[in-house]
N, C-alpha and C. Protein backbone atom coordinates (compact mmCIF):
# COMPACT_ATOMS: atom_id res chain seq x y z
N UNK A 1 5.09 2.04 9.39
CA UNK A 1 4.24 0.94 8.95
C UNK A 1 4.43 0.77 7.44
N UNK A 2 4.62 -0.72 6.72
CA UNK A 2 4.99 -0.83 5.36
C UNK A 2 3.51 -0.52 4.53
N UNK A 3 3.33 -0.73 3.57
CA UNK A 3 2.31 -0.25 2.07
C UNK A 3 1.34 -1.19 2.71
N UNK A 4 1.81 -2.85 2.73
CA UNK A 4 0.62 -3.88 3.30
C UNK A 4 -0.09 -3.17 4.54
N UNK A 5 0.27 -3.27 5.32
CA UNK A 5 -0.55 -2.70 7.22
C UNK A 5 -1.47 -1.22 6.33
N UNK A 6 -0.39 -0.59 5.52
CA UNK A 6 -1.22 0.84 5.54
C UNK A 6 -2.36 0.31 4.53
N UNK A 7 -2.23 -0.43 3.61
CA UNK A 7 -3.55 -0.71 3.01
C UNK A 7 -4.77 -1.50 3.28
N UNK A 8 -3.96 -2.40 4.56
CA UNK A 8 -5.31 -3.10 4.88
C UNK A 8 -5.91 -1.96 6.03
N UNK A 9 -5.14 -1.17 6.57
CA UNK A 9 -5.66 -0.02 7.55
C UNK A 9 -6.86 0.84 6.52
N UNK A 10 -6.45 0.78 5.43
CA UNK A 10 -7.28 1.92 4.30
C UNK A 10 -8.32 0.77 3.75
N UNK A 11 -8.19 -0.41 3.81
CA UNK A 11 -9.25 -1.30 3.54
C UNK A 11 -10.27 -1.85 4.44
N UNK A 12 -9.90 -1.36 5.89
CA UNK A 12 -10.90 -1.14 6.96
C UNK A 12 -11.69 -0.10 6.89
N UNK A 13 -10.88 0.41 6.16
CA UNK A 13 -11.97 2.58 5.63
C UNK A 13 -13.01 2.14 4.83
N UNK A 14 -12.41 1.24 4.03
CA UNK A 14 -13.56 1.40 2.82
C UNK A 14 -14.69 0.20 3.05
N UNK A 15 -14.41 -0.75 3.94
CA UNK A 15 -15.12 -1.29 4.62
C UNK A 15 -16.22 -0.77 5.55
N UNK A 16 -16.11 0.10 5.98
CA UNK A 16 -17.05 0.95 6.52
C UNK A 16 -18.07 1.83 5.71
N UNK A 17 -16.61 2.62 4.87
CA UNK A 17 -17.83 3.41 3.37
C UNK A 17 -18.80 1.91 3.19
N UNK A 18 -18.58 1.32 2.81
CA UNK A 18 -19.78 0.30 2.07
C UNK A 18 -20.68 0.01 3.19
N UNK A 19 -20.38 -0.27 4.30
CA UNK A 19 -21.55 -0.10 5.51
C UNK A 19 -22.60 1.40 5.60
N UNK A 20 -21.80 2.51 5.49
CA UNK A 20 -22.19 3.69 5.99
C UNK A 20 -23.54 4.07 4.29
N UNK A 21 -22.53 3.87 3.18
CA UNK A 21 -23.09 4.12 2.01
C UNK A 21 -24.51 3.49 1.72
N UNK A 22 -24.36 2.17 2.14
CA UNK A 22 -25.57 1.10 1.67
C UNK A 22 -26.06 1.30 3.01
N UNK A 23 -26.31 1.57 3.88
CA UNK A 23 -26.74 2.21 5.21
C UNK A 23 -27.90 3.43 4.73
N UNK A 24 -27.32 4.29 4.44
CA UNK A 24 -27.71 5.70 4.21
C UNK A 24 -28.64 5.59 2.91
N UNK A 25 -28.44 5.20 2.30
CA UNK A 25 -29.22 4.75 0.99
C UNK A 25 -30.79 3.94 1.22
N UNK A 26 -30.43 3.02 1.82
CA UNK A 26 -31.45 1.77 2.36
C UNK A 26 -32.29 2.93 3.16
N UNK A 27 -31.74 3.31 4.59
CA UNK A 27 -32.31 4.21 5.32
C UNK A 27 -33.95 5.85 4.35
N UNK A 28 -32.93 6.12 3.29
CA UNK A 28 -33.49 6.66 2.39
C UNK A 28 -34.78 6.09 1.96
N UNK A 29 -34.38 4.91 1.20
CA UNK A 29 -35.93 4.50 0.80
C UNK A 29 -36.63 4.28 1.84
N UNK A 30 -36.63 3.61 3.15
CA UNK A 30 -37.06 3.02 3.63
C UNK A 30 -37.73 4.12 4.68
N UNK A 31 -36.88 4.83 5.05
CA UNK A 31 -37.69 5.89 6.15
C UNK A 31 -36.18 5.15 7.62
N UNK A 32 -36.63 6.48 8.78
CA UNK A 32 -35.66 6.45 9.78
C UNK A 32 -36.53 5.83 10.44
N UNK A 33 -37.69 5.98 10.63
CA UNK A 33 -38.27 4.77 11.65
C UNK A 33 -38.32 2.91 11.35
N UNK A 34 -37.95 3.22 10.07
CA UNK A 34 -37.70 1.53 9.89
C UNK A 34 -36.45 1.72 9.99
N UNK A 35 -35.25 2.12 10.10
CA UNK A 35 -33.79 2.25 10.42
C UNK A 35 -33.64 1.88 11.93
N UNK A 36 -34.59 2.40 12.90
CA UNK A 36 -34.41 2.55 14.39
C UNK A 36 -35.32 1.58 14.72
N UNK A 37 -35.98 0.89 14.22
CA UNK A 37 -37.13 0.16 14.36
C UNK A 37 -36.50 -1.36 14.28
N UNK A 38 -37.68 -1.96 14.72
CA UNK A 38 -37.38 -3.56 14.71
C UNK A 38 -36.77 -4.14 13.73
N UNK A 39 -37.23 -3.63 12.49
CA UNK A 39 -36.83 -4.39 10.81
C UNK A 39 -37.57 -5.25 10.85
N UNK A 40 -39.10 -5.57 11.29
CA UNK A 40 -39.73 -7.08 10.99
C UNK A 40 -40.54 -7.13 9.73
N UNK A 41 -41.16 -5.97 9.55
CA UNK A 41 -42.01 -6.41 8.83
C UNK A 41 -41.44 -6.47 7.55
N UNK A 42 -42.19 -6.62 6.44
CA UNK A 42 -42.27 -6.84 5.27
C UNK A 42 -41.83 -5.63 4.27
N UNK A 43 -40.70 -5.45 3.62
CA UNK A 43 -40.68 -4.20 2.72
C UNK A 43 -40.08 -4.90 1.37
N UNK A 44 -40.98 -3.79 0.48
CA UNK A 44 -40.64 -3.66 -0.70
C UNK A 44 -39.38 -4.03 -1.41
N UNK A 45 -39.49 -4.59 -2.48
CA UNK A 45 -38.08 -4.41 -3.04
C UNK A 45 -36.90 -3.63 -2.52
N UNK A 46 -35.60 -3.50 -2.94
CA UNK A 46 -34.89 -2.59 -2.69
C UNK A 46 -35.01 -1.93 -4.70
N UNK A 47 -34.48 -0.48 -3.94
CA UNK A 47 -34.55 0.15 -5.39
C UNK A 47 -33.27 -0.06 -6.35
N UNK A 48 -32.97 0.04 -7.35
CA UNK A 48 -31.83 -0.62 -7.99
C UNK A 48 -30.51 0.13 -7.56
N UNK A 49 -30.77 1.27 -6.82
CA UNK A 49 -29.13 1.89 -6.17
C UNK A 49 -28.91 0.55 -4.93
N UNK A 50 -29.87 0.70 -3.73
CA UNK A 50 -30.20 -0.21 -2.95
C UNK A 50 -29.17 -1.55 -2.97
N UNK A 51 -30.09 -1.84 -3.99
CA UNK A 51 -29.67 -3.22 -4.88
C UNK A 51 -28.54 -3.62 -4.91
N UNK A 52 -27.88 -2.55 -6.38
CA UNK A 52 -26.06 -2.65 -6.14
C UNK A 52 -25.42 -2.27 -4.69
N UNK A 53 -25.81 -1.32 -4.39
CA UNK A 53 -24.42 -1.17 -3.15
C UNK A 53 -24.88 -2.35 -2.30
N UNK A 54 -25.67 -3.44 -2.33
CA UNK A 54 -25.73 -4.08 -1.21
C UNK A 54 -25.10 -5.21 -1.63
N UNK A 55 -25.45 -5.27 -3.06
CA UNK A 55 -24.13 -5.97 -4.07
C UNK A 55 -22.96 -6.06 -3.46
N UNK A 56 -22.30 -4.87 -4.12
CA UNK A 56 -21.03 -4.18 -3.91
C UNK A 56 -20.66 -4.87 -2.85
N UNK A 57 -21.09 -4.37 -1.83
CA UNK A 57 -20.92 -4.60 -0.32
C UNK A 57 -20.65 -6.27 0.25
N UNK A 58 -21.55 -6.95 -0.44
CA UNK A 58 -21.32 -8.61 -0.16
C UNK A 58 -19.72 -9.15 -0.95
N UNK A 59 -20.11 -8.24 -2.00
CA UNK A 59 -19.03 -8.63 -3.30
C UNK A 59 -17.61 -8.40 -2.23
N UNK A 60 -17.59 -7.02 -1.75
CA UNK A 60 -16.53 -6.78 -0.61
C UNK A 60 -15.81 -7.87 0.12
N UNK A 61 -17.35 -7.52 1.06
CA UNK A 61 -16.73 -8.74 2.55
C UNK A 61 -16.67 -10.41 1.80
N UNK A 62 -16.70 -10.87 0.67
CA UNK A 62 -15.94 -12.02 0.44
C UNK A 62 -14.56 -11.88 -0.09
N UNK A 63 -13.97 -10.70 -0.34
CA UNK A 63 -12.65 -10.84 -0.63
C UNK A 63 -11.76 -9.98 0.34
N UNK A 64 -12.58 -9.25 0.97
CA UNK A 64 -11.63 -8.46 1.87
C UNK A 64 -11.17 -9.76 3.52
N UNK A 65 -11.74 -10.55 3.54
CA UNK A 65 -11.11 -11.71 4.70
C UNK A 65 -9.48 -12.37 3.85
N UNK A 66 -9.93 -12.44 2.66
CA UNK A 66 -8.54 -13.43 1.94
C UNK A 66 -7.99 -12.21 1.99
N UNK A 67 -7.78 -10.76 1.95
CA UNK A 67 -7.06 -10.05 1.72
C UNK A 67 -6.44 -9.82 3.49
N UNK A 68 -7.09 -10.08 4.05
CA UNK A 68 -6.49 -9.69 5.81
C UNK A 68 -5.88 -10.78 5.59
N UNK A 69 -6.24 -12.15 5.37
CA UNK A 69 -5.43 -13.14 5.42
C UNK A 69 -4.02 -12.57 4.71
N UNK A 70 -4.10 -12.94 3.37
CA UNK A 70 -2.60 -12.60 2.64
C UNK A 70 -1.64 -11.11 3.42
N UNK A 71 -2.18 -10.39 3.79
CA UNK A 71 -1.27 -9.35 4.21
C UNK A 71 -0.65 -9.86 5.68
N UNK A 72 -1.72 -10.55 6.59
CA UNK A 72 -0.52 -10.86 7.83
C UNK A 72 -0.02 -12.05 7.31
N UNK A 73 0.04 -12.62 6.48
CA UNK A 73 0.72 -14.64 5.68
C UNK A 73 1.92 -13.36 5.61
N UNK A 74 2.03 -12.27 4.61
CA UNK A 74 2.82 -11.63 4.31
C UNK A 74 4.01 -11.04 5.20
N UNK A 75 2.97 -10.31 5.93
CA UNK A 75 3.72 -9.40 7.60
C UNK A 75 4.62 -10.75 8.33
N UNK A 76 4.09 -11.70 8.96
CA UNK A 76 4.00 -12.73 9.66
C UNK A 76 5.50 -13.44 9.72
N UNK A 77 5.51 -13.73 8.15
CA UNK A 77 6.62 -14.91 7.05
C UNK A 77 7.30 -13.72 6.91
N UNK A 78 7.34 -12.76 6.82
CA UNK A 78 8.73 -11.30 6.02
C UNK A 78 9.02 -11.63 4.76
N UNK A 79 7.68 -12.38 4.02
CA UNK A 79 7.88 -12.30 2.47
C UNK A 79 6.92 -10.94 1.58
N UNK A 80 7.31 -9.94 2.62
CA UNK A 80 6.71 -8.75 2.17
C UNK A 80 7.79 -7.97 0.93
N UNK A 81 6.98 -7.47 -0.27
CA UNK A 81 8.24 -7.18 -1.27
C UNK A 81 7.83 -5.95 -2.03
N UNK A 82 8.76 -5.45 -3.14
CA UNK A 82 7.69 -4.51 -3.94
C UNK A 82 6.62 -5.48 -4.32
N UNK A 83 6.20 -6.45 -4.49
CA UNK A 83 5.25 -6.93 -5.78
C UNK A 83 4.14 -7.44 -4.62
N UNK A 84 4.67 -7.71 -3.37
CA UNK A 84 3.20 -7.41 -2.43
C UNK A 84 2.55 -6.52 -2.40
N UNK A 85 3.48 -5.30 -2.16
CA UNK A 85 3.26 -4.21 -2.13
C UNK A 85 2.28 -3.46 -3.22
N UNK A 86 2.56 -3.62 -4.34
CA UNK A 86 2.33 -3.11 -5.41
C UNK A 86 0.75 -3.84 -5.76
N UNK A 87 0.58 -5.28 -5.05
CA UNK A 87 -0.43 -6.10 -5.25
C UNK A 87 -1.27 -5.81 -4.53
N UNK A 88 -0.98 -5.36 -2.63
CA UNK A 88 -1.91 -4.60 -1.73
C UNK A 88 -2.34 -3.27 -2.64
N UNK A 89 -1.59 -2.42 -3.38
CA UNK A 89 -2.19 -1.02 -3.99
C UNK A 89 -3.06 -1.04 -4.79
N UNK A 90 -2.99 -2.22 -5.79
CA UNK A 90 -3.95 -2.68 -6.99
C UNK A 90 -5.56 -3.21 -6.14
N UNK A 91 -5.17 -4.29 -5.20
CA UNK A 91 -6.61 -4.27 -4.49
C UNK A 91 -7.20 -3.22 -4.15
N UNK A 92 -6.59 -1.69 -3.00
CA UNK A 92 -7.32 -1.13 -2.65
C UNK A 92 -7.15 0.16 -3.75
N UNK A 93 -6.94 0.16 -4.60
CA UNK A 93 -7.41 1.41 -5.91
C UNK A 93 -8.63 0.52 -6.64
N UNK A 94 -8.17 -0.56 -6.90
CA UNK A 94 -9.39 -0.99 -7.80
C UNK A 94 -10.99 -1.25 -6.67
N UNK A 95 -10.76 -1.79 -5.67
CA UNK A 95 -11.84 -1.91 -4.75
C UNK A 95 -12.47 -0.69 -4.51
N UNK A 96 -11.90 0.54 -4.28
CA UNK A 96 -12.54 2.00 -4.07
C UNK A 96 -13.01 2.39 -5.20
N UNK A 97 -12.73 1.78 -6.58
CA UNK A 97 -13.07 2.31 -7.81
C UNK A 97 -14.48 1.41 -7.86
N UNK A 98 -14.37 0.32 -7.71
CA UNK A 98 -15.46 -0.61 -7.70
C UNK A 98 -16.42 -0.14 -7.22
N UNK A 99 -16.50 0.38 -5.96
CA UNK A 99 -18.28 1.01 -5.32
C UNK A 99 -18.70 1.98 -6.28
N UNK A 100 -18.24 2.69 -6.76
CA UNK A 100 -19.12 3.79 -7.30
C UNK A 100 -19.63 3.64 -8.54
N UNK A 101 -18.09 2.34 -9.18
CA UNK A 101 -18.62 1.85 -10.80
C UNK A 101 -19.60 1.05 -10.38
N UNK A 102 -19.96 -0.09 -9.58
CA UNK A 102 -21.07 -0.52 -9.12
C UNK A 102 -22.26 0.23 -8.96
N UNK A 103 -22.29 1.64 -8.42
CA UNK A 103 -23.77 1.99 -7.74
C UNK A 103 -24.05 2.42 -8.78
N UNK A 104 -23.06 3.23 -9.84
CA UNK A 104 -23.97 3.55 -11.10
C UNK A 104 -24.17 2.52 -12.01
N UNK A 105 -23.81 1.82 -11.71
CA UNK A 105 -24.20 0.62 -12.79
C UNK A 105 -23.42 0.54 -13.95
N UNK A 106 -22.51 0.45 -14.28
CA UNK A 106 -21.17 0.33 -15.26
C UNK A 106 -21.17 -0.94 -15.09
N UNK A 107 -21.58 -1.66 -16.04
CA UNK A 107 -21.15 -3.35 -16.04
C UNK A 107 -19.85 -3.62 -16.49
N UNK A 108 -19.28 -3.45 -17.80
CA UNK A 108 -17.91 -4.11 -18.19
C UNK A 108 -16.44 -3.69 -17.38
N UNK A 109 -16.86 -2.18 -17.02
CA UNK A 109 -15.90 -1.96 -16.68
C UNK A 109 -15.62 -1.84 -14.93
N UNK A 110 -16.48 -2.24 -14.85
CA UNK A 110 -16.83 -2.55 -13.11
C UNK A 110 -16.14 -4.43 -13.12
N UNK A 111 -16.06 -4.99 -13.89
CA UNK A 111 -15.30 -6.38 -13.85
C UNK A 111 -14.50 -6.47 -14.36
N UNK A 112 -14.61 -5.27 -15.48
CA UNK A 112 -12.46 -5.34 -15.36
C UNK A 112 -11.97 -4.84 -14.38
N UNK A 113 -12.41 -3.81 -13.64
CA UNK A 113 -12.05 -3.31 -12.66
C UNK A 113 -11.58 -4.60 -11.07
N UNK A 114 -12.42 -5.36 -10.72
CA UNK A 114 -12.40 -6.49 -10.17
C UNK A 114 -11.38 -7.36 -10.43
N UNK A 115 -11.39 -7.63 -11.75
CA UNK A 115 -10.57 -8.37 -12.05
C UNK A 115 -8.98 -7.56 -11.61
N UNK A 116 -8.75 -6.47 -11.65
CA UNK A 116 -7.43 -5.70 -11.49
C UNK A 116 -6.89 -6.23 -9.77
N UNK A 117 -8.39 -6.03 -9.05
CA UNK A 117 -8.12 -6.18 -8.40
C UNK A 117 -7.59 -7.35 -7.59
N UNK A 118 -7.96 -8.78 -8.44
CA UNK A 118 -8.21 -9.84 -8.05
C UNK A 118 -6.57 -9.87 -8.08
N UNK A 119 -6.27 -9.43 -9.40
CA UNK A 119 -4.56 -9.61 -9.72
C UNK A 119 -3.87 -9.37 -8.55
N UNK A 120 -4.11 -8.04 -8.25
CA UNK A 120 -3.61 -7.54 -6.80
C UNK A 120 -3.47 -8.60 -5.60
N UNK A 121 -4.25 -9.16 -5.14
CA UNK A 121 -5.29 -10.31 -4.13
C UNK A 121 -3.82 -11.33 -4.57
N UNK A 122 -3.76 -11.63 -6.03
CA UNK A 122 -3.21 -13.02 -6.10
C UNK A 122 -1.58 -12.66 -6.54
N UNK A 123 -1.37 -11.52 -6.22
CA UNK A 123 -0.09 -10.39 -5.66
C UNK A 123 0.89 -10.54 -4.71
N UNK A 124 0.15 -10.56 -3.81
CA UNK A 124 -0.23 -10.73 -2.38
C UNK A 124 -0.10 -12.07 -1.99
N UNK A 125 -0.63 -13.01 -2.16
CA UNK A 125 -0.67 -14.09 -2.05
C UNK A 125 0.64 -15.17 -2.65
N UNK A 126 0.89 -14.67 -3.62
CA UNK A 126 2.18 -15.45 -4.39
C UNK A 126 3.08 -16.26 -3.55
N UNK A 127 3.97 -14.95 -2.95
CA UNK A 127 4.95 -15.54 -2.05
C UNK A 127 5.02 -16.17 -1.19
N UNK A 128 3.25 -16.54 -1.11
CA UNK A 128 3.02 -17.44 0.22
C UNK A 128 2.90 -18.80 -0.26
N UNK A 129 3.17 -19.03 -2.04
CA UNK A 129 2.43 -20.35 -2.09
C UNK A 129 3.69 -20.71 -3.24
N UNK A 130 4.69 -19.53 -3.39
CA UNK A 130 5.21 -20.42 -3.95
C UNK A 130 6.77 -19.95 -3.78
């Protein structure tokens, strides 16, 4: 399997960390009977860990669809190259770096970080558009 398949395979991983993480956290404040429970009623704020990883997590699932996209545009067409390659690695190093600079709250360097990754994203995407 080439770098693309293995990274979007490792970007289904970390897709889950951000489920399991902001899961376990939420669950925390909230108690296991509101986890197993209906979820209707009314709760509190989330606490500011809460907060970000649920951030994080949205921030995710809007770029990880364009990223399944660009890797099979990639697989699909056989305009797979080093600089896809190298563009799939930059998304998923900078995206795994992103949750944790997120939950602690690192602002500047949590969007440069993004931004690395975006490069990656538009990596990926190149050979499909031009």
């Amino acid at each position: 399997m080439n770098t693309e398949l293995t990274v979007l395979a490792w970007g289904c991983v970390l897709a889950l960390v951000h489920i399991f993480a902001t899961a376990q956290v939420r669950t925390r404040q909230y108690g296991t009977k509101w986890n197993v429970g209906a979820r209707d009623e009314a709760l509190p704020p989330p606490s500011p860990l809460v907060g970000r990883l649920e951030r994080a997590q949205a921030n995710f699932f809007e770029t990880f669809p364009i990223v399944i996209a660009a890797i099979l545009i990639v697989e699909v067409a056989h305009l797979n190259s080093r600089w896809t390659a190298i563009g799939a690695l930059l998304w998923l190093v900078a995206r795994a770096a992103y949750l944790p600079l997120y939950a602690v709250g690192i602002p500047v360097v949590r969007t440069l970080v993004f931004s690395v990754g975006f490069a990656g994203l538009i990596m990926l995407l190149r050979p499909a558009l031009f």
